[in-house]
PDB file of N, CA and C in Angstrom:
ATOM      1  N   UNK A   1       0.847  -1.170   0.000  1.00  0.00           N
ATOM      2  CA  UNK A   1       0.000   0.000   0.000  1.00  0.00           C
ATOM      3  C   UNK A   1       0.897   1.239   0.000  1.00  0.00           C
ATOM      4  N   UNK A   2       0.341   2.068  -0.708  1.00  0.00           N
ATOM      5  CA  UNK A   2       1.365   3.715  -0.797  1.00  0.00           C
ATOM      6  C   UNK A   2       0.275   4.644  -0.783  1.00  0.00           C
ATOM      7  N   UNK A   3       1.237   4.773   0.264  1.00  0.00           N
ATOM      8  CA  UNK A   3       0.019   6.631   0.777  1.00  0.00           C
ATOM      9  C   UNK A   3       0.391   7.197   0.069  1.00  0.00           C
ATOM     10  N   UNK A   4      -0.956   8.295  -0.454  1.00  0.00           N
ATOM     11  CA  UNK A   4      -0.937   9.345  -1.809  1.00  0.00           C
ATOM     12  C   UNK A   4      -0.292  10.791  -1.229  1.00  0.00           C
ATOM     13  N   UNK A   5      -0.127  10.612   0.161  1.00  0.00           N
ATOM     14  CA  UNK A   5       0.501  11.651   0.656  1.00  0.00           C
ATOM     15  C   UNK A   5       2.071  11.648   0.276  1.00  0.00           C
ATOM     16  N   UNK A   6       2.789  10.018  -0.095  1.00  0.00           N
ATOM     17  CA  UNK A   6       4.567  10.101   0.275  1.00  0.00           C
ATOM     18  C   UNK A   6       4.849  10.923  -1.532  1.00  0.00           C
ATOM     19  N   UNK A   7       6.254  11.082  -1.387  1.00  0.00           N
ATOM     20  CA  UNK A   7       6.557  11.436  -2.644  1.00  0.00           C
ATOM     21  C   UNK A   7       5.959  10.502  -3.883  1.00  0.00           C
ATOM     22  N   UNK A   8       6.187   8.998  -4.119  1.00  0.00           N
ATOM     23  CA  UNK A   8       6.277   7.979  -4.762  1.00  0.00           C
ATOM     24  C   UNK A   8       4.325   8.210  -4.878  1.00  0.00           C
ATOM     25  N   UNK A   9       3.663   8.310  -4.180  1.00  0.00           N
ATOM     26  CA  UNK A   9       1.631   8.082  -4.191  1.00  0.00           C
ATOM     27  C   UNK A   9       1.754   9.428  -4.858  1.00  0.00           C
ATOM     28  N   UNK A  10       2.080  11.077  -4.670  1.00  0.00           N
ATOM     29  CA  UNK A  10       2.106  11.817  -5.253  1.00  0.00           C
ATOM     30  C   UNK A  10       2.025  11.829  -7.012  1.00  0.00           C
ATOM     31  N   UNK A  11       3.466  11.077  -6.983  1.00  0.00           N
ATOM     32  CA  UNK A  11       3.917  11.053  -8.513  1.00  0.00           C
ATOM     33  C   UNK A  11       2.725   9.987  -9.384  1.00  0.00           C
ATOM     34  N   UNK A  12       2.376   9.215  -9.095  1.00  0.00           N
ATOM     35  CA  UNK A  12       1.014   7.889  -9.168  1.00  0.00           C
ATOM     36  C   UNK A  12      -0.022   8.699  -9.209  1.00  0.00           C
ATOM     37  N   UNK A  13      -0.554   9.769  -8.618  1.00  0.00           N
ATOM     38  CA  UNK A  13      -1.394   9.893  -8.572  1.00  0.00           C
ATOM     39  C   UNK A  13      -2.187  10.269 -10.068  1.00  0.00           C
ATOM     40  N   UNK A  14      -3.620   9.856 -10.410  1.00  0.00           N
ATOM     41  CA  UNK A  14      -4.006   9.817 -11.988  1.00  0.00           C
ATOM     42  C   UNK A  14      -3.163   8.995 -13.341  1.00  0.00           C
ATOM     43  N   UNK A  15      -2.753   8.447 -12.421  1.00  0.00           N
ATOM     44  CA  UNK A  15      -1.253   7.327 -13.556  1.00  0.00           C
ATOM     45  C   UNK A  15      -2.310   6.327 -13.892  1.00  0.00           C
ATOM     46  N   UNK A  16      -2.351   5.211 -14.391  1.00  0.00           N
ATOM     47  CA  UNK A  16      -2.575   3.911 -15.171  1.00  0.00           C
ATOM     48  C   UNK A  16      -2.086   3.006 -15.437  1.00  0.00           C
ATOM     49  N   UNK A  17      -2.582   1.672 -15.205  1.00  0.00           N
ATOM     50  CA  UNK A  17      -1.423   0.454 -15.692  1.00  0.00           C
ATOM     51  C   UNK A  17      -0.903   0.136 -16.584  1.00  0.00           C
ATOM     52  N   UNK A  18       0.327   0.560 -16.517  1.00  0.00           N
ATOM     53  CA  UNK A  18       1.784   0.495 -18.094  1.00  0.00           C
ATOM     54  C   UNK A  18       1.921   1.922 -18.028  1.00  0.00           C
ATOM     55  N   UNK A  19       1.749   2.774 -17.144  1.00  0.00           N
ATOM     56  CA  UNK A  19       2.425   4.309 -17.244  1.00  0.00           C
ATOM     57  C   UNK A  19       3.751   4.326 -16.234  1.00  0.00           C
ATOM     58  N   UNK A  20       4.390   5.118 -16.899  1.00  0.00           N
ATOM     59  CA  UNK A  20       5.868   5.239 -15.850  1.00  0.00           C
ATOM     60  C   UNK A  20       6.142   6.321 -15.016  1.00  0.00           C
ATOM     61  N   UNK A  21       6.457   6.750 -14.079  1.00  0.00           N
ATOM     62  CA  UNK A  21       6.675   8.010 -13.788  1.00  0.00           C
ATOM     63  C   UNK A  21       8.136   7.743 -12.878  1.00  0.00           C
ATOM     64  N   UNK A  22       8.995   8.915 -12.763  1.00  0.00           N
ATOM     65  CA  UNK A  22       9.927   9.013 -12.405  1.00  0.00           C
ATOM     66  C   UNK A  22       9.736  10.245 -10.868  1.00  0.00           C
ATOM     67  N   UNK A  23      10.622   9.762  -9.791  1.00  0.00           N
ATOM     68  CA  UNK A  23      10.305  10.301  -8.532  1.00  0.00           C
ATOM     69  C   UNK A  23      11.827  10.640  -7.968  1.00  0.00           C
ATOM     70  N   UNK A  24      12.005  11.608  -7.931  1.00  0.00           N
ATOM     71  CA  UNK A  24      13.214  12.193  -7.255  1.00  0.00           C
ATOM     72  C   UNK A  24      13.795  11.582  -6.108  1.00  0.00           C
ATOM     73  N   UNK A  25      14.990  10.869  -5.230  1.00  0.00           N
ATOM     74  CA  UNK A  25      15.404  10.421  -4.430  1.00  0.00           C
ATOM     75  C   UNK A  25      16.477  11.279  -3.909  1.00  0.00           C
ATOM     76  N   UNK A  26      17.304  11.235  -2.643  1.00  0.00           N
ATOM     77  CA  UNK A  26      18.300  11.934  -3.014  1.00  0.00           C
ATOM     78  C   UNK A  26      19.948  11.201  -3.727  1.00  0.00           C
ATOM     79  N   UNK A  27      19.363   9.540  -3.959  1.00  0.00           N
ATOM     80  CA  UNK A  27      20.859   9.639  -4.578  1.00  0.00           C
ATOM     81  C   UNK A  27      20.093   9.359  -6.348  1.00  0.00           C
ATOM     82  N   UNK A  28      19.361  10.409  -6.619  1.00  0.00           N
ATOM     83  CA  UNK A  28      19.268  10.545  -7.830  1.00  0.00           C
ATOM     84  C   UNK A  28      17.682   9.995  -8.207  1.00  0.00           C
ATOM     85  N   UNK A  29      17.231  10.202  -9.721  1.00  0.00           N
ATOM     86  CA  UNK A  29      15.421   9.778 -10.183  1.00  0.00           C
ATOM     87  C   UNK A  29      15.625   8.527  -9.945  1.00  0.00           C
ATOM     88  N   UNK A  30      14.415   7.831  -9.951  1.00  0.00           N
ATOM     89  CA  UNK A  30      13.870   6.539  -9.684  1.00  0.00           C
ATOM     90  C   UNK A  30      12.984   6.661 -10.613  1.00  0.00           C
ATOM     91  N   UNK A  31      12.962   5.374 -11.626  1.00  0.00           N
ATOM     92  CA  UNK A  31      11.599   5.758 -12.449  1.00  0.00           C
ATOM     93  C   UNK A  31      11.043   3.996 -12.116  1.00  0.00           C
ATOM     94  N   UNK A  32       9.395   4.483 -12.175  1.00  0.00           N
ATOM     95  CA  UNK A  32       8.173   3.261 -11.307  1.00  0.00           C
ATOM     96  C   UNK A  32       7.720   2.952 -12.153  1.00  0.00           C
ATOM     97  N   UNK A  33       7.107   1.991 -12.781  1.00  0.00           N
ATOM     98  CA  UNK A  33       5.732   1.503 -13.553  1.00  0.00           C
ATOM     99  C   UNK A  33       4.837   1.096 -12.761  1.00  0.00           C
ATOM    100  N   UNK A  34       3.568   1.492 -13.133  1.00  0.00           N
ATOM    101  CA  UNK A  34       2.506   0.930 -12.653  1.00  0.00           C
ATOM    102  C   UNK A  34       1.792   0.117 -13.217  1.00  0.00           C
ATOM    103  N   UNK A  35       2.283  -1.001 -12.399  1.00  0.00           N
ATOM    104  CA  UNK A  35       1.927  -2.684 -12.449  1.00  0.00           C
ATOM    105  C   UNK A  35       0.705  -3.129 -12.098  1.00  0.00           C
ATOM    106  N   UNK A  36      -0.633  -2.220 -11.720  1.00  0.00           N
ATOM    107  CA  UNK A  36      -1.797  -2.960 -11.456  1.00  0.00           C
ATOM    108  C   UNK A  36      -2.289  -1.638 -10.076  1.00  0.00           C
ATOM    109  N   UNK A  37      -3.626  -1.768 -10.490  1.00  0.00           N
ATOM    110  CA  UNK A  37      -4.072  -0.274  -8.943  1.00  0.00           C
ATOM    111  C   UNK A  37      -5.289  -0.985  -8.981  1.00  0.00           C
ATOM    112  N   UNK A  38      -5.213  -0.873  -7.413  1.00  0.00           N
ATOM    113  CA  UNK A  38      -6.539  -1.574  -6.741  1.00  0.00           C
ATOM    114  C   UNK A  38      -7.266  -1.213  -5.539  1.00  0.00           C
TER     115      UNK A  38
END
């Protein structure tokens, strides 16, 4: 579960399954796919 409050639920938020989004860390982007929302 990911709260829509952390950085990572932010970036998700209005995304879709097979969309990617990339989320700032500090040792550099992280990019996520979204694998399924339920």
């Amino acid at each position: 579960r990911i709260s829509n409050e952390s950085p990572v639920g932010k970036a998700i938020l209005g995304k879709r399954k097979g969309d990617e989004v990339e989320v700032s860390t500090p040792d550099g982007p992280v990019t996520f796919k979204v694998l399924a929302i339920q």
